[in-house]
C-alpha atoms as a PDB file:
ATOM      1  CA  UNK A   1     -44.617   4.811  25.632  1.00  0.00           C
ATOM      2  CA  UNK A   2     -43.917   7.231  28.759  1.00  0.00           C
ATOM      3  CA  UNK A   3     -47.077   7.128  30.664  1.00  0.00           C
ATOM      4  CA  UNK A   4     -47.796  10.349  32.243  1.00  0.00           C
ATOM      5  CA  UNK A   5     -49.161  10.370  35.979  1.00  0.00           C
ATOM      6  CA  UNK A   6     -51.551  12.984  37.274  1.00  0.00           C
ATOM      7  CA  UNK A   7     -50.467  15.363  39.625  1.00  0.00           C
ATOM      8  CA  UNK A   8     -51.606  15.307  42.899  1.00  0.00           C
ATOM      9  CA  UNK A   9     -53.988  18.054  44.292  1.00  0.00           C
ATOM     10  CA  UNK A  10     -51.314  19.290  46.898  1.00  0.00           C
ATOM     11  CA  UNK A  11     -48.045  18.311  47.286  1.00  0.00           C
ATOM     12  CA  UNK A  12     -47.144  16.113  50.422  1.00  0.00           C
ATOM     13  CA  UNK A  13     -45.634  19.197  52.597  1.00  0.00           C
ATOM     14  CA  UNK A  14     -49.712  20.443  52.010  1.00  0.00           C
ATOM     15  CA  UNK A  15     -51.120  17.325  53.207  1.00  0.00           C
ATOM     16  CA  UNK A  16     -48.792  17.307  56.564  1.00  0.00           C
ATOM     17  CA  UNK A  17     -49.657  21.232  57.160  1.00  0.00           C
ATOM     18  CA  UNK A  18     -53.204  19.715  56.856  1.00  0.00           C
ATOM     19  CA  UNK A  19     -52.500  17.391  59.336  1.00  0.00           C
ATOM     20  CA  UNK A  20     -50.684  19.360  61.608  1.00  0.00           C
ATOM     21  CA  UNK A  21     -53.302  22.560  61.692  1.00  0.00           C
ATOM     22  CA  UNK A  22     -56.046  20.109  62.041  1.00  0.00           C
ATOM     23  CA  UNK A  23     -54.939  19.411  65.483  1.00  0.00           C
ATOM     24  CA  UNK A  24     -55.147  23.479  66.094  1.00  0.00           C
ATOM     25  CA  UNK A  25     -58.975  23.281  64.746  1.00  0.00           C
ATOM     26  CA  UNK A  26     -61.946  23.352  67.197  1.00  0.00           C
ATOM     27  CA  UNK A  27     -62.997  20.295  67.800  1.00  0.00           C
ATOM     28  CA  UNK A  28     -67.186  19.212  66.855  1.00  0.00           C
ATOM     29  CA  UNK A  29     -69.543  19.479  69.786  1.00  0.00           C
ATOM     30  CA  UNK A  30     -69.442  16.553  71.516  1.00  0.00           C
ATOM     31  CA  UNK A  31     -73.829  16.338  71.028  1.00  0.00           C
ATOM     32  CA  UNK A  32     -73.914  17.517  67.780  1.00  0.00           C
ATOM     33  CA  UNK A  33     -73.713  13.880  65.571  1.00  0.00           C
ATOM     34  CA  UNK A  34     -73.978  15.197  61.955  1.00  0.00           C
ATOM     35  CA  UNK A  35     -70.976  17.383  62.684  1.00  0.00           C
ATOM     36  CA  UNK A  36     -68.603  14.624  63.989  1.00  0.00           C
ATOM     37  CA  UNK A  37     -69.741  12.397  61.227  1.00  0.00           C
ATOM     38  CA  UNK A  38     -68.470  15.327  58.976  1.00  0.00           C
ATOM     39  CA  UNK A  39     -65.552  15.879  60.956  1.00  0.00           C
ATOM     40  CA  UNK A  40     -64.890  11.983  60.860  1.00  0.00           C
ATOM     41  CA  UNK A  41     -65.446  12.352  56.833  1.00  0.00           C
ATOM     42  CA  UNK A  42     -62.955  15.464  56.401  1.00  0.00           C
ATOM     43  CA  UNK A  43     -60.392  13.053  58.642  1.00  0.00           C
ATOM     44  CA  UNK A  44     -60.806  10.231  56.596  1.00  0.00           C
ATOM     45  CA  UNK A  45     -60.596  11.806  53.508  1.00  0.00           C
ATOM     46  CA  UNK A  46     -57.458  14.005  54.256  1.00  0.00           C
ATOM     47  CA  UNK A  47     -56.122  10.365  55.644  1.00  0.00           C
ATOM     48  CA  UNK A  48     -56.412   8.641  52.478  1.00  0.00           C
ATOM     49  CA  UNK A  49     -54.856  11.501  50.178  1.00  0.00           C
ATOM     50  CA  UNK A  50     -52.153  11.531  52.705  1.00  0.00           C
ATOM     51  CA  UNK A  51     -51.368   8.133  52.363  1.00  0.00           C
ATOM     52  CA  UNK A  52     -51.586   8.290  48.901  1.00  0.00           C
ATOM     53  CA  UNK A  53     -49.130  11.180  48.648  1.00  0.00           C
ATOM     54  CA  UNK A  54     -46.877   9.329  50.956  1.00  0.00           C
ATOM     55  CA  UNK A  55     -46.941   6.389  48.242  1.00  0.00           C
ATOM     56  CA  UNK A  56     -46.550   8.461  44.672  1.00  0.00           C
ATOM     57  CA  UNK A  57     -43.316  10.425  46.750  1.00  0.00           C
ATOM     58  CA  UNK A  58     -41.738   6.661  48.034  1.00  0.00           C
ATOM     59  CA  UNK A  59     -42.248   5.357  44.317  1.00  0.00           C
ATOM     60  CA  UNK A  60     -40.554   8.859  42.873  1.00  0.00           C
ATOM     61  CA  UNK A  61     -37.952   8.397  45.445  1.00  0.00           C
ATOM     62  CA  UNK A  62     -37.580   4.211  44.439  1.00  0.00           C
ATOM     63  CA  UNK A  63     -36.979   5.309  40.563  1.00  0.00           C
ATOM     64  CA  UNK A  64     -34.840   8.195  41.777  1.00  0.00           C
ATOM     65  CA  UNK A  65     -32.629   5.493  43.563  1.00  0.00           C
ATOM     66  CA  UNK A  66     -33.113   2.835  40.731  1.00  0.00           C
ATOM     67  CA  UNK A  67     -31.543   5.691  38.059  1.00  0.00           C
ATOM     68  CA  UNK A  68     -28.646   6.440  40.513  1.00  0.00           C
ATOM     69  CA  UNK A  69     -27.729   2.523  41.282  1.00  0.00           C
ATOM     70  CA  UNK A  70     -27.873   2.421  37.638  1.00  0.00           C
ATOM     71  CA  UNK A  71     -24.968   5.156  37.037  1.00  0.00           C
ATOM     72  CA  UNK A  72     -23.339   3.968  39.479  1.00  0.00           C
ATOM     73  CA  UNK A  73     -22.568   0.716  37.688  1.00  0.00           C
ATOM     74  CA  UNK A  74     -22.124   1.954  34.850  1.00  0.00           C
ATOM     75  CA  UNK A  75     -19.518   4.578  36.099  1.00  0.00           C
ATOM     76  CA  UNK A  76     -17.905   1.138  38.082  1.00  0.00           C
ATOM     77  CA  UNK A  77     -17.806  -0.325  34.625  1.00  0.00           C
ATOM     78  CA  UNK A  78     -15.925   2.282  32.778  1.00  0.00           C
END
């Protein structure tokens, strides 16, 4: 039974552009509270879909390199 994974939202190349123009953005007045809290929630948020990202493309990448060790030996074997 193949189990099918959801896609993610954005693809990792999103996420870094995320990253990267979020350094562009202005930053919250510095006495305004409610907006750093929300600007401390956007961060957080776009940190944790990052990371996960970052995991679901290393696992693609560790069956990618399982497959091709695998025809590899068998090619050896032949």
């Amino acid at each position: 039974m193949h189990k099918e994974k959801m896609k993610p939202k954005y693809d990792l190349e999103d996420y870094i552009y995320d990253v990267e123009s979020r350094s562009l953005e202005n930053e919250a007045d510095p006495t305004d509270i409610y907006a750093q809290l929300q600007q401390k929630e956007k961060d957080l948020i776009l940190a944790a879909e990052l990371g996960k990202a970052l995991l679901e493309k290393n696992e693609e990448l560790s069956r990618h390199n399982e497959r091709l060790a695998e025809e590899y030996s068998q090619k050896l074997e032949v």
